[in-house]
PDB file of N, CA and C in Angstrom:
ATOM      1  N   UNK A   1     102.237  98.306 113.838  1.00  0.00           N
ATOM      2  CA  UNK A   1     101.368  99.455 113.977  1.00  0.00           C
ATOM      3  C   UNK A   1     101.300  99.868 115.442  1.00  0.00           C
ATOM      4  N   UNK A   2     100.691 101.414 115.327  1.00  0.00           N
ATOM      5  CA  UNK A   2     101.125 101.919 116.956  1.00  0.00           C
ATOM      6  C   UNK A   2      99.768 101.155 117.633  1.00  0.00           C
ATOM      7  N   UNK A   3      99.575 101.074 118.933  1.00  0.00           N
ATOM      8  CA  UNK A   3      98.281 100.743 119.708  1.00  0.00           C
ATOM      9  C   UNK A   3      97.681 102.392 119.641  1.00  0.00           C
ATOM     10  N   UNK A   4      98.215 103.313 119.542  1.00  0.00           N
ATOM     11  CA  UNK A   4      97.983 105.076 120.108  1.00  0.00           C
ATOM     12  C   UNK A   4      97.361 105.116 118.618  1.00  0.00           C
ATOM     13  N   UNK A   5      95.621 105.665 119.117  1.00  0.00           N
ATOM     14  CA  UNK A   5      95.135 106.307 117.946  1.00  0.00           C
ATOM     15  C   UNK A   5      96.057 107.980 117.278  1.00  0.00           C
ATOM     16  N   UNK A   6      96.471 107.604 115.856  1.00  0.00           N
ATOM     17  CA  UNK A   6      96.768 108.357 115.143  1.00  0.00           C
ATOM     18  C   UNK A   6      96.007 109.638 114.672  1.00  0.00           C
ATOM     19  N   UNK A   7      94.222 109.671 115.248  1.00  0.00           N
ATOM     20  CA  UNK A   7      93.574 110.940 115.180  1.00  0.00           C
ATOM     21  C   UNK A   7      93.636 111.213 116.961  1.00  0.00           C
ATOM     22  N   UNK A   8      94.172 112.434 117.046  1.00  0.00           N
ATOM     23  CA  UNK A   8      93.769 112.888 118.385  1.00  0.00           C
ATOM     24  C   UNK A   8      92.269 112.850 118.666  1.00  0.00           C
ATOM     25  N   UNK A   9      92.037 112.674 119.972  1.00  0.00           N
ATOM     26  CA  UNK A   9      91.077 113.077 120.826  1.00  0.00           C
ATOM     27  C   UNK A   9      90.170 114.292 120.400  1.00  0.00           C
ATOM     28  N   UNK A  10      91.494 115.373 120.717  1.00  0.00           N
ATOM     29  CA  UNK A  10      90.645 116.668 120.951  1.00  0.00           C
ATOM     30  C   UNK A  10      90.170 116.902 119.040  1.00  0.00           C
ATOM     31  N   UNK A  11      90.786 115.958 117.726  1.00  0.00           N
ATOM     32  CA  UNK A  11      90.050 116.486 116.627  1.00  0.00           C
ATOM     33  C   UNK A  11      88.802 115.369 116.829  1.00  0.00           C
ATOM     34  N   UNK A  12      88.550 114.361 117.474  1.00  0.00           N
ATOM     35  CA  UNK A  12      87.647 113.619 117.551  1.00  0.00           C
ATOM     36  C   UNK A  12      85.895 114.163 118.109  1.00  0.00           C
ATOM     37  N   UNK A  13      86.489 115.206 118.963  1.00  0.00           N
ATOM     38  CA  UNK A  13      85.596 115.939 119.837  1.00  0.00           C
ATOM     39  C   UNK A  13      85.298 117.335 118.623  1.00  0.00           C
ATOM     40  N   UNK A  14      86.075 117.380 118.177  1.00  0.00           N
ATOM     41  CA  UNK A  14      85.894 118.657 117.199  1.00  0.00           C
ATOM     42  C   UNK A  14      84.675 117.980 115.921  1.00  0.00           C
ATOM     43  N   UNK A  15      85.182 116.921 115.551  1.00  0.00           N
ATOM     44  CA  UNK A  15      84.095 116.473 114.663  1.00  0.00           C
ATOM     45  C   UNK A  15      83.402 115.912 114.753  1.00  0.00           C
ATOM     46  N   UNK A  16      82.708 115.325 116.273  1.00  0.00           N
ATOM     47  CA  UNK A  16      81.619 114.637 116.437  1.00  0.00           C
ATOM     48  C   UNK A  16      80.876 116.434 117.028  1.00  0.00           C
ATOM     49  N   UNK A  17      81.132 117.746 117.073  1.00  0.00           N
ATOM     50  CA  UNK A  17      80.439 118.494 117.344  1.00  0.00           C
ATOM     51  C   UNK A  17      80.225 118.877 115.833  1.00  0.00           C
ATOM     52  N   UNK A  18      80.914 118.794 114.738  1.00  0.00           N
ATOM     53  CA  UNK A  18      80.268 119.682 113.826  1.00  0.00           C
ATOM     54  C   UNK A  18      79.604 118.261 113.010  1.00  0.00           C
ATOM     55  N   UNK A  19      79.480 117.141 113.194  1.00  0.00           N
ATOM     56  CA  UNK A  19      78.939 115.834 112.434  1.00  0.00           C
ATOM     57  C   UNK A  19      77.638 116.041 112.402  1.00  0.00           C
ATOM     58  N   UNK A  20      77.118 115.571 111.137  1.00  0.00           N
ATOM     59  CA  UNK A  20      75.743 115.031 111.141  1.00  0.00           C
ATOM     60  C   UNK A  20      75.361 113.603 111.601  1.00  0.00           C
ATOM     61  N   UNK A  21      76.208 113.002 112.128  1.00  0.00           N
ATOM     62  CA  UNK A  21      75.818 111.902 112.909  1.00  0.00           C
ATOM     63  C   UNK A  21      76.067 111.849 114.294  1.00  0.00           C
ATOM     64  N   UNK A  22      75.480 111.054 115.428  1.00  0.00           N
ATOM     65  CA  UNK A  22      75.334 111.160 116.312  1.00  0.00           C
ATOM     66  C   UNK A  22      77.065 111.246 117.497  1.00  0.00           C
ATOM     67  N   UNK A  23      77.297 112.703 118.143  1.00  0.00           N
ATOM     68  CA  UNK A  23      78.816 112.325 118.881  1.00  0.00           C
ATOM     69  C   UNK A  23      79.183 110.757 119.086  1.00  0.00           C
ATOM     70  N   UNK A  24      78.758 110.142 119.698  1.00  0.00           N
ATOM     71  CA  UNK A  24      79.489 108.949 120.326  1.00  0.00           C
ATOM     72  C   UNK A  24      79.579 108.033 119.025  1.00  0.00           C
ATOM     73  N   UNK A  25      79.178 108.040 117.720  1.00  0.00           N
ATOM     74  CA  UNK A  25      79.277 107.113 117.063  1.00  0.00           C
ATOM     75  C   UNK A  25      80.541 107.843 116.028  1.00  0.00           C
ATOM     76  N   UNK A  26      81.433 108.971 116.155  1.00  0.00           N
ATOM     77  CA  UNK A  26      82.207 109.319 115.703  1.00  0.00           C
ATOM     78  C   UNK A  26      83.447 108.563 116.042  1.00  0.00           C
ATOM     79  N   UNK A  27      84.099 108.244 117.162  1.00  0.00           N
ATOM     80  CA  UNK A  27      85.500 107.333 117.233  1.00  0.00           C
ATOM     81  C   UNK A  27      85.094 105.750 116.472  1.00  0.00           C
ATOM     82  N   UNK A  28      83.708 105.319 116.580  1.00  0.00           N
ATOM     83  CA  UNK A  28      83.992 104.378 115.944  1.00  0.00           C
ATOM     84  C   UNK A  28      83.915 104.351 114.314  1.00  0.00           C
ATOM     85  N   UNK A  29      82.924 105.204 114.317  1.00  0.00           N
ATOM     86  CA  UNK A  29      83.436 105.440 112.679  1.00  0.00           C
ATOM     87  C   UNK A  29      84.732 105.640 112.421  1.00  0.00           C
ATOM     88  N   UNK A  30      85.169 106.466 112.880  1.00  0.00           N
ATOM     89  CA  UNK A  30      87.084 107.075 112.053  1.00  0.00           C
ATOM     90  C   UNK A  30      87.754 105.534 112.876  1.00  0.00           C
ATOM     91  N   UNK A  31      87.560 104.888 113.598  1.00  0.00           N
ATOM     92  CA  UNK A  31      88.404 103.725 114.085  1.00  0.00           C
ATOM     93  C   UNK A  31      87.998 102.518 112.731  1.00  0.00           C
ATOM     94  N   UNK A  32      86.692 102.937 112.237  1.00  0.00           N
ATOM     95  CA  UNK A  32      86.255 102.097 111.313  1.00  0.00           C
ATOM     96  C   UNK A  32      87.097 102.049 109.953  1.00  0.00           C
ATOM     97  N   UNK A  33      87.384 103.214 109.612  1.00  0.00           N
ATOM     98  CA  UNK A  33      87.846 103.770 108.013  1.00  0.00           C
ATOM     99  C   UNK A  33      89.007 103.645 108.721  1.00  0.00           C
ATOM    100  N   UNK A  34      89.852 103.792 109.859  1.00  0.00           N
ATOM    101  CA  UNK A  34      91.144 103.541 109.391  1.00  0.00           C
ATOM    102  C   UNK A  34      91.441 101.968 109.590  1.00  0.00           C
ATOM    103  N   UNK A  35      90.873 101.051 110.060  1.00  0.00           N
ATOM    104  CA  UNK A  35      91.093 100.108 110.162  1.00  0.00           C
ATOM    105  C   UNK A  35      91.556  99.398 108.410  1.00  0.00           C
ATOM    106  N   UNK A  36      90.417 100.174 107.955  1.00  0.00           N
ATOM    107  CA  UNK A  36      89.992  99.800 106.254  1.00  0.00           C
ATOM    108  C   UNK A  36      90.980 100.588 105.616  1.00  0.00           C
ATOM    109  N   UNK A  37      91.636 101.151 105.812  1.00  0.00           N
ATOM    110  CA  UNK A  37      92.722 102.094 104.989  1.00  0.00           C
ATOM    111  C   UNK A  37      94.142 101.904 105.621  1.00  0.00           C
ATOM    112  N   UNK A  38      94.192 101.020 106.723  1.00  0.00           N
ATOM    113  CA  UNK A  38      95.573 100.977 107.289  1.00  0.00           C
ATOM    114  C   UNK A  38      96.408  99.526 106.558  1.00  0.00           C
ATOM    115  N   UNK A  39      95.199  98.382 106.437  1.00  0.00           N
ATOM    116  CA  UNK A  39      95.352  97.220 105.568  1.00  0.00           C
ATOM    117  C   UNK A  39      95.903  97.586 104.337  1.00  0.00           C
ATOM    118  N   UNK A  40      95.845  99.306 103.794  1.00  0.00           N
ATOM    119  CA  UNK A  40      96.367  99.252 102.025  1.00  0.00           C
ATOM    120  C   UNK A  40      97.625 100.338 102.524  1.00  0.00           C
ATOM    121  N   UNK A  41      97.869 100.048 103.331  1.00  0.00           N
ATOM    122  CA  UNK A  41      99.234 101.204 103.861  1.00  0.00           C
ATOM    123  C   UNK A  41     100.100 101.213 102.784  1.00  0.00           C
ATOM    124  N   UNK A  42     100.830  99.898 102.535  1.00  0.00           N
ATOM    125  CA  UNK A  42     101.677  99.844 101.453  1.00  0.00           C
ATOM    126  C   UNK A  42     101.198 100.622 100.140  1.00  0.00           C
ATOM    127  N   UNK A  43     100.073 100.338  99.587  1.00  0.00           N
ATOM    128  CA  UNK A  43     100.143 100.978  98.619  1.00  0.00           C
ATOM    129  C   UNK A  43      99.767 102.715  98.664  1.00  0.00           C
ATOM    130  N   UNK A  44      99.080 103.051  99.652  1.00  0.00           N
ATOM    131  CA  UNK A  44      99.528 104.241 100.095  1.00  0.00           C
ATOM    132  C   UNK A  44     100.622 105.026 100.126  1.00  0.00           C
ATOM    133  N   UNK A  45     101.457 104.610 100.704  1.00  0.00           N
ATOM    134  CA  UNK A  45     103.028 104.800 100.636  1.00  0.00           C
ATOM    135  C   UNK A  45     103.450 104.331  98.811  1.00  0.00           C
ATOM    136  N   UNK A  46     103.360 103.729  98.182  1.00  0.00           N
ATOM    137  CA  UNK A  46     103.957 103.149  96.877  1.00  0.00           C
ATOM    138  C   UNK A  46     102.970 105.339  95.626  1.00  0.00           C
ATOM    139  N   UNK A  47     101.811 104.787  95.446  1.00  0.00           N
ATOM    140  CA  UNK A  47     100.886 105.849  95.204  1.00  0.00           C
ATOM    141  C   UNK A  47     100.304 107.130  95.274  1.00  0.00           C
ATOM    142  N   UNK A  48     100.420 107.583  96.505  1.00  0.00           N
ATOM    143  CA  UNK A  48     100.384 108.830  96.982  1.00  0.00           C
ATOM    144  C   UNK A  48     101.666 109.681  98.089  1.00  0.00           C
ATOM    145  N   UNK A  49     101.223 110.743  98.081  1.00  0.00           N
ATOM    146  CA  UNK A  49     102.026 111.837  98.486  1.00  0.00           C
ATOM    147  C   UNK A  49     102.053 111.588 100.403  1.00  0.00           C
ATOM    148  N   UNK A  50     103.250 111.456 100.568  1.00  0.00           N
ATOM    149  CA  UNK A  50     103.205 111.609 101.879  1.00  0.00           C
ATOM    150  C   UNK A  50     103.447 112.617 102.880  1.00  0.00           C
ATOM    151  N   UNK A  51     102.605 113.633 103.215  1.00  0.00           N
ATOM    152  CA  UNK A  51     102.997 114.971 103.821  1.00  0.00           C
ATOM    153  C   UNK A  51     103.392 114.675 105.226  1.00  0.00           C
ATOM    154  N   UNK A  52     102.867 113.655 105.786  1.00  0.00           N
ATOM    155  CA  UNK A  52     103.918 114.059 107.123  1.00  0.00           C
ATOM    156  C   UNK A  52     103.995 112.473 108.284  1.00  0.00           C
ATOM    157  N   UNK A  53     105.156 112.473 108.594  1.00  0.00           N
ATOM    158  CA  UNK A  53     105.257 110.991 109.515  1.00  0.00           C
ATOM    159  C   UNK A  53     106.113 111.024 110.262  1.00  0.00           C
ATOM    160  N   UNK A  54     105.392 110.405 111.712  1.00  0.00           N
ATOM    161  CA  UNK A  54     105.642 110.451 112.851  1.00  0.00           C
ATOM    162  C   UNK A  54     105.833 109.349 113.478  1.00  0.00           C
ATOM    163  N   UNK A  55     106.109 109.133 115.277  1.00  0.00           N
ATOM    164  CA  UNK A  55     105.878 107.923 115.468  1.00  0.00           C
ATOM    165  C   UNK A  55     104.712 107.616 115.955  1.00  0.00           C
ATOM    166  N   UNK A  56     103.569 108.201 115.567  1.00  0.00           N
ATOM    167  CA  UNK A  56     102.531 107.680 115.979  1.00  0.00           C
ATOM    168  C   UNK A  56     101.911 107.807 114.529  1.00  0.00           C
ATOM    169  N   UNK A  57     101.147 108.763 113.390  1.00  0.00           N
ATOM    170  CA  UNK A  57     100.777 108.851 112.634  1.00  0.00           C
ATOM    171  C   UNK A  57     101.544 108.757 111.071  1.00  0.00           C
ATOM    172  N   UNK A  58     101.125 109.061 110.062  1.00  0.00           N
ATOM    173  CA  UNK A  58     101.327 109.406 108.591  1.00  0.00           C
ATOM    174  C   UNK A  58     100.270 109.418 108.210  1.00  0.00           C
ATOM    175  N   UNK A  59     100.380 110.516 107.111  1.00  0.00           N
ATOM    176  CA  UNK A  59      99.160 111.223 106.720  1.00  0.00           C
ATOM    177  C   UNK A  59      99.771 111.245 105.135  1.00  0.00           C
ATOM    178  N   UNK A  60      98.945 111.499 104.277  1.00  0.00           N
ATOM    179  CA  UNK A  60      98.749 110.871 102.846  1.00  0.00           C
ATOM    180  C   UNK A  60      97.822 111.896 102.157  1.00  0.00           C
ATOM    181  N   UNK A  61      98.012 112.650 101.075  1.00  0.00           N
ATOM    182  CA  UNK A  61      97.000 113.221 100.240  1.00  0.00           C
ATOM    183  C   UNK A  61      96.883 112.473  99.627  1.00  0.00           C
ATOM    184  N   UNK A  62      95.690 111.853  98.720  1.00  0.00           N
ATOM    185  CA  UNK A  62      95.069 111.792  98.119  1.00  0.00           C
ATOM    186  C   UNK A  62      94.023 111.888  97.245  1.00  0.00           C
ATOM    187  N   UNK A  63      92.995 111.054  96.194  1.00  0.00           N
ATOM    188  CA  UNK A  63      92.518 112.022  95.231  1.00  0.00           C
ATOM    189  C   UNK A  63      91.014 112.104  95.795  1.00  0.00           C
ATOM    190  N   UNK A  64      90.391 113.330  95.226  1.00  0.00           N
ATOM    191  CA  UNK A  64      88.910 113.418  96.102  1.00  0.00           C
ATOM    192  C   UNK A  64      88.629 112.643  95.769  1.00  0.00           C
ATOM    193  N   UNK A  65      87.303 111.975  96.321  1.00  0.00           N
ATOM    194  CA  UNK A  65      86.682 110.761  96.357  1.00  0.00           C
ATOM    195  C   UNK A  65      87.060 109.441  96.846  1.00  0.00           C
ATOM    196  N   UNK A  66      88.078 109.455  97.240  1.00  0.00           N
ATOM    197  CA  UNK A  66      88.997 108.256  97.640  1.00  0.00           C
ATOM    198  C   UNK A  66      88.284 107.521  99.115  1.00  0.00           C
ATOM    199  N   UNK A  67      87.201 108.709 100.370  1.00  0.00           N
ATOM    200  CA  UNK A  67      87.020 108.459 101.116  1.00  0.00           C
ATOM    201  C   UNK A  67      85.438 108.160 100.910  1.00  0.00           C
ATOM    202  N   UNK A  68      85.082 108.133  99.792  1.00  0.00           N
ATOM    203  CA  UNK A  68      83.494 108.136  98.742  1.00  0.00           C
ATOM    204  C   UNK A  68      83.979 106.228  99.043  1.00  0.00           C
ATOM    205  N   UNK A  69      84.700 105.914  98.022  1.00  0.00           N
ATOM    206  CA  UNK A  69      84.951 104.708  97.529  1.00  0.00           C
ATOM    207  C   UNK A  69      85.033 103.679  98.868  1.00  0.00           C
ATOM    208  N   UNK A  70      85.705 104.295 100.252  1.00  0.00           N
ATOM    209  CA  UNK A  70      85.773 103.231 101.398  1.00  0.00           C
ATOM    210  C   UNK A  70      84.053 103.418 102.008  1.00  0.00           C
ATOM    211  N   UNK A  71      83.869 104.387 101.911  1.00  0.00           N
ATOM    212  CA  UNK A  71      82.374 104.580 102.624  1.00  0.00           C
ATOM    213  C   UNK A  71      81.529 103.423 101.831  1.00  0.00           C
ATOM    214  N   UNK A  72      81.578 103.388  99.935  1.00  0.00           N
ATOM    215  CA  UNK A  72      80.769 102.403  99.503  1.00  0.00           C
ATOM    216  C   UNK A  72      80.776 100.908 100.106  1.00  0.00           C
ATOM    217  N   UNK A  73      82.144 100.608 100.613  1.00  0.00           N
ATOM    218  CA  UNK A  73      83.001  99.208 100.547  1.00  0.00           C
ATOM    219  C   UNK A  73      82.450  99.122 102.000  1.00  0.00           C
ATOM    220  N   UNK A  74      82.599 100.053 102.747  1.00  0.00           N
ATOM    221  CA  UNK A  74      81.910  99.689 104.311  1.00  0.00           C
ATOM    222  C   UNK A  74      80.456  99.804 104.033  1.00  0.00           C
ATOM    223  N   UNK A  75      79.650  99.937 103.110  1.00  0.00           N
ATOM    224  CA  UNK A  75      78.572 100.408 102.949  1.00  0.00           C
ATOM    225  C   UNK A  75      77.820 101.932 104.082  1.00  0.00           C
ATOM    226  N   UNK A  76      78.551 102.702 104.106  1.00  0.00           N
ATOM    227  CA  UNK A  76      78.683 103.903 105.071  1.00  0.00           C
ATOM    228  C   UNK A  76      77.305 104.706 104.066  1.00  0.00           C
ATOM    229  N   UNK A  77      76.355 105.562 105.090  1.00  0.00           N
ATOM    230  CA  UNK A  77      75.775 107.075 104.403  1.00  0.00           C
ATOM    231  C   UNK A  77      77.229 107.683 104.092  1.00  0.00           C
ATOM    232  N   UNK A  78      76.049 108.880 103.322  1.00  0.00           N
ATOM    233  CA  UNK A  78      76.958 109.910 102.894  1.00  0.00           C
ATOM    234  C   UNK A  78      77.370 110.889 104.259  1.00  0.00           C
ATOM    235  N   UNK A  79      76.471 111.033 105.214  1.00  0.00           N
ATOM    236  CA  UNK A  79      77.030 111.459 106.426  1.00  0.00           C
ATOM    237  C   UNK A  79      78.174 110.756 107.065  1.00  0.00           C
ATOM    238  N   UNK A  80      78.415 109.631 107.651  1.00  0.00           N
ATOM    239  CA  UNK A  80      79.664 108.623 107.639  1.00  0.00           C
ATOM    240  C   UNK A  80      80.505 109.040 107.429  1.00  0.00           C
ATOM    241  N   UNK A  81      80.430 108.656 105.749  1.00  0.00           N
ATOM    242  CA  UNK A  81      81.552 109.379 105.232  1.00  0.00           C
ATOM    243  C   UNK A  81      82.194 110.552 105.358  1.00  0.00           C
ATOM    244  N   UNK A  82      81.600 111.652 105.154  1.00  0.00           N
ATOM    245  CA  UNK A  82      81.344 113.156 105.565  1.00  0.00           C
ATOM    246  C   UNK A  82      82.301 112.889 106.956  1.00  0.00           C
ATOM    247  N   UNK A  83      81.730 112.324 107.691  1.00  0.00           N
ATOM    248  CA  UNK A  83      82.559 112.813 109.116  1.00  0.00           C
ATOM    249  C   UNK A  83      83.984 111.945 109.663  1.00  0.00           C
ATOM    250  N   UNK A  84      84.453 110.863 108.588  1.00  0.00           N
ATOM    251  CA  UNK A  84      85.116 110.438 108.595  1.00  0.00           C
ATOM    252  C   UNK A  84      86.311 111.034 108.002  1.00  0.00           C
ATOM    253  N   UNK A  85      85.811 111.407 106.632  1.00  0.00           N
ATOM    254  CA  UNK A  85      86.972 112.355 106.135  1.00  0.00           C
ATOM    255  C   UNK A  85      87.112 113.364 106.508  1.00  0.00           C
ATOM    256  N   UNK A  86      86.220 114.121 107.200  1.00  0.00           N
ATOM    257  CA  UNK A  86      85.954 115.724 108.584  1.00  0.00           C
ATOM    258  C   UNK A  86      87.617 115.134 108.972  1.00  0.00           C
ATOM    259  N   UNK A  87      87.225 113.780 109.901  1.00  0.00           N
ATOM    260  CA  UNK A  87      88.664 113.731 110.796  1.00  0.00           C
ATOM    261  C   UNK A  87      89.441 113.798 110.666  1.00  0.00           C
ATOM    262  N   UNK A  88      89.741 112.529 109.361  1.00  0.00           N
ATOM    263  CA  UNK A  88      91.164 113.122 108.701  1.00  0.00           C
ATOM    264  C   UNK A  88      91.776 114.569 108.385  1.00  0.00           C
ATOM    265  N   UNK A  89      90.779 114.947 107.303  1.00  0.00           N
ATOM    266  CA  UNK A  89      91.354 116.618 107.163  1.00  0.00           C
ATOM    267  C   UNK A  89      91.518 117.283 108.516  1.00  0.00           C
ATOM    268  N   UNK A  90      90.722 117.430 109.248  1.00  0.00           N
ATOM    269  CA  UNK A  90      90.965 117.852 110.802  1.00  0.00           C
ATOM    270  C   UNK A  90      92.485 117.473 111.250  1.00  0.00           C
ATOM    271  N   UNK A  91      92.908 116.439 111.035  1.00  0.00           N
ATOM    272  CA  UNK A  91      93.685 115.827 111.879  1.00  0.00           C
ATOM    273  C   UNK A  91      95.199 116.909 110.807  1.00  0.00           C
ATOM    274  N   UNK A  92      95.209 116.518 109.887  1.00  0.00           N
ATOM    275  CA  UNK A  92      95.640 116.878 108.696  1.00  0.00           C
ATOM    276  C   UNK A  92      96.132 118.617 109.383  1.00  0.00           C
ATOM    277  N   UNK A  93      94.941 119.407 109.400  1.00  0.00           N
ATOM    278  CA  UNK A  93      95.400 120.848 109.713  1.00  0.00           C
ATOM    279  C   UNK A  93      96.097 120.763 110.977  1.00  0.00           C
ATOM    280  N   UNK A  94      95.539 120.019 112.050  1.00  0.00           N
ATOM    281  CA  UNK A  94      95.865 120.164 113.167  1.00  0.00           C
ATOM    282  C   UNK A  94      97.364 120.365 113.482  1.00  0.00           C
ATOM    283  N   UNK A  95      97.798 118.974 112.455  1.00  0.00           N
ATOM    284  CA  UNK A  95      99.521 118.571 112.754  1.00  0.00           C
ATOM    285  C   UNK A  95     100.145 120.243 111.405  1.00  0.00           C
ATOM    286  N   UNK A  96      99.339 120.818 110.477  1.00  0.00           N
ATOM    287  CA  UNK A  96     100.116 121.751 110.074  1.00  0.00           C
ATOM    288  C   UNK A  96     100.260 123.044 111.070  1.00  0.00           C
ATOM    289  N   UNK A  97      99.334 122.743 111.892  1.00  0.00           N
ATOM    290  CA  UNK A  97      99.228 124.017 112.961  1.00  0.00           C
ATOM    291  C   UNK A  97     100.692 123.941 113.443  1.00  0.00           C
ATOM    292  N   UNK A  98     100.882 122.728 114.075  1.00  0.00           N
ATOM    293  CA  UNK A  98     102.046 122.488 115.039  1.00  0.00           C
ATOM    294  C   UNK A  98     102.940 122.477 113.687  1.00  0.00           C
ATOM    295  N   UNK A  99     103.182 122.553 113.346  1.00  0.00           N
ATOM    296  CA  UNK A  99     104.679 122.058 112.095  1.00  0.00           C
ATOM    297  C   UNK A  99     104.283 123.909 110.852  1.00  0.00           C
ATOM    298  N   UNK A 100     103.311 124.514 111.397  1.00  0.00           N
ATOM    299  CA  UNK A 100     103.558 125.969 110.332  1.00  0.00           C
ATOM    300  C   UNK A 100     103.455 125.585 108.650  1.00  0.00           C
ATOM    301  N   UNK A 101     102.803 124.603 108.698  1.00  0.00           N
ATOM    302  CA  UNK A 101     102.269 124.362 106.829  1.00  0.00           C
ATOM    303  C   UNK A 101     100.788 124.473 106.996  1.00  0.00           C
ATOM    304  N   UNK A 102      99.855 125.216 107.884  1.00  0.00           N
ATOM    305  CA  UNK A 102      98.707 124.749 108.048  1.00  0.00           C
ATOM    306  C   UNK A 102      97.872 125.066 106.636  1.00  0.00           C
ATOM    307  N   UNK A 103      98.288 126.690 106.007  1.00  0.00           N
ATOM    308  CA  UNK A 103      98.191 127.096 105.061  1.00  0.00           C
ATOM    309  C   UNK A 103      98.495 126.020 103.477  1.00  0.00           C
ATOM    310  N   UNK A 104      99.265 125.929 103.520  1.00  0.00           N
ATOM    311  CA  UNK A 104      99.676 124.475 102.761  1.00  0.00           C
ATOM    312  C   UNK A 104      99.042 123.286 102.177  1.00  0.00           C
ATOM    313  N   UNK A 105      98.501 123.145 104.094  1.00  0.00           N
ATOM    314  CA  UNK A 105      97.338 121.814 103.804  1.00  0.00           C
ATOM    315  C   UNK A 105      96.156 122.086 103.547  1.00  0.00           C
ATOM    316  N   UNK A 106      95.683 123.741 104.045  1.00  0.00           N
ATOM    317  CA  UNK A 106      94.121 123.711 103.227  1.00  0.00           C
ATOM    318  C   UNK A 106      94.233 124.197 102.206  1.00  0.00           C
ATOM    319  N   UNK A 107      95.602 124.075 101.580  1.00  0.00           N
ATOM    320  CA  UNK A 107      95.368 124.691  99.975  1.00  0.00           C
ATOM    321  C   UNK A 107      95.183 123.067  98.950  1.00  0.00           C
ATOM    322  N   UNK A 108      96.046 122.066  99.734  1.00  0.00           N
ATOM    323  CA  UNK A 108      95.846 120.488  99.451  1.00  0.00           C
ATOM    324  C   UNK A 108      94.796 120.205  99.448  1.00  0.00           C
ATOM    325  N   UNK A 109      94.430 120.019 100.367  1.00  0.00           N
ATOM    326  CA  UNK A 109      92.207 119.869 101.159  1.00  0.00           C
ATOM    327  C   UNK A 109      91.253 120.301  99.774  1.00  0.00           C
ATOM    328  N   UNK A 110      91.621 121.905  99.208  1.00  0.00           N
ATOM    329  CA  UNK A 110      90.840 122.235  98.284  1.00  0.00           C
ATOM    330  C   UNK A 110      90.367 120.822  96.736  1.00  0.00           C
ATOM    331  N   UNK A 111      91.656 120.222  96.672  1.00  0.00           N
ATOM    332  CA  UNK A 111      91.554 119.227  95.577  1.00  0.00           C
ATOM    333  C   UNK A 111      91.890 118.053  95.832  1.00  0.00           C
ATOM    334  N   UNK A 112      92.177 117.657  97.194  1.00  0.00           N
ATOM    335  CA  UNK A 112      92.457 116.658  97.618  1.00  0.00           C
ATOM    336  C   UNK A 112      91.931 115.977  99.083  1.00  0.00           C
ATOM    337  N   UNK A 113      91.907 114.686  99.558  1.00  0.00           N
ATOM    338  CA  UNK A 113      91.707 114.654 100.973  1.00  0.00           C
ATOM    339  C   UNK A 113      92.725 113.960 101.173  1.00  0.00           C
ATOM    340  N   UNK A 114      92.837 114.276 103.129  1.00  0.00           N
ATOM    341  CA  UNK A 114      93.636 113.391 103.716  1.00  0.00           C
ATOM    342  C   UNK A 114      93.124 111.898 104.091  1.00  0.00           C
ATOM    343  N   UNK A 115      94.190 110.975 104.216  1.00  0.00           N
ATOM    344  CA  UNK A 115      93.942 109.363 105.018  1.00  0.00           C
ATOM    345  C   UNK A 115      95.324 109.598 106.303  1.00  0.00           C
ATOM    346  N   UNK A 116      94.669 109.097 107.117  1.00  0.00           N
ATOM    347  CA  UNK A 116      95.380 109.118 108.416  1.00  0.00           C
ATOM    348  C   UNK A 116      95.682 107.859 108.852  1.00  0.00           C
ATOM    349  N   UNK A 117      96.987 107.112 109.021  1.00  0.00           N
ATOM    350  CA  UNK A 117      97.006 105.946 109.386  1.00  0.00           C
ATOM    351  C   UNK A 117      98.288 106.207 110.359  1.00  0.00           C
ATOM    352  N   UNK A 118      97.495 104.412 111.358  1.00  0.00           N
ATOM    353  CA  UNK A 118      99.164 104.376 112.181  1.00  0.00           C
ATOM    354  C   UNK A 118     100.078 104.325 111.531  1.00  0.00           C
ATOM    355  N   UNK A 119     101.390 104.843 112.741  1.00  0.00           N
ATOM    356  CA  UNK A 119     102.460 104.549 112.082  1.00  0.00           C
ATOM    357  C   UNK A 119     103.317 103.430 112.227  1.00  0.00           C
TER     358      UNK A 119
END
């Protein structure tokens, strides 16, 4: 796995401004959920759709609620959660911005969320 966080910075700063939880406790949350979602990589890769991989990230649709189910397991609020999966999807448009599928991915987003893991 890379040492280089796989959510940028600047979407980190983007969703600790629109979070209902406090800015500074946003990198450790999303450092939290991917820690917990990077351990099931394999079956990530085996299970779901892989829209895009790099050498730092891969990103994964999956089914709504999927980021419900890690929030229970970390015992996370529903805010937590909320701003954890903010990042991902964030992170998600960000890389369609640069790559011209941005359209694409918030049509995915509508029935699905993203998981963001190293690569």
């Amino acid at each position: 796995m890379t040492t280089e966080n796989p959510i940028e910075g600047q979407v980190l700063i983007l969703t600790a401004a629109k979070a209902s939880v406090g800015g500074q406790r946003v990198p450790d949350l999303v450092a939290e959920g991917r820690r917990a979602v990077e351990v099931r990589a394999d079956e990530l890769r085996r299970q779901y759709e892989r829209v895009h991989e790099d050498d730092v990230r891969t990103i994964f649709l999956v089914p709504e609620g999927f980021w419900e189910r890690v929030g229970e397991d970390l015992d996370w609020s529903d805010r937590e959660r909320e701003t954890v999966a903010r990042a991902n999807a964030e992170q998600l448009l960000r890389v369609g911005r640069r790559e011209d599928r941005r359209e694409e991915f918030e049509t995915a987003l509508e029935v699905r969320e993203a998981v963001v893991v190293g690569a």
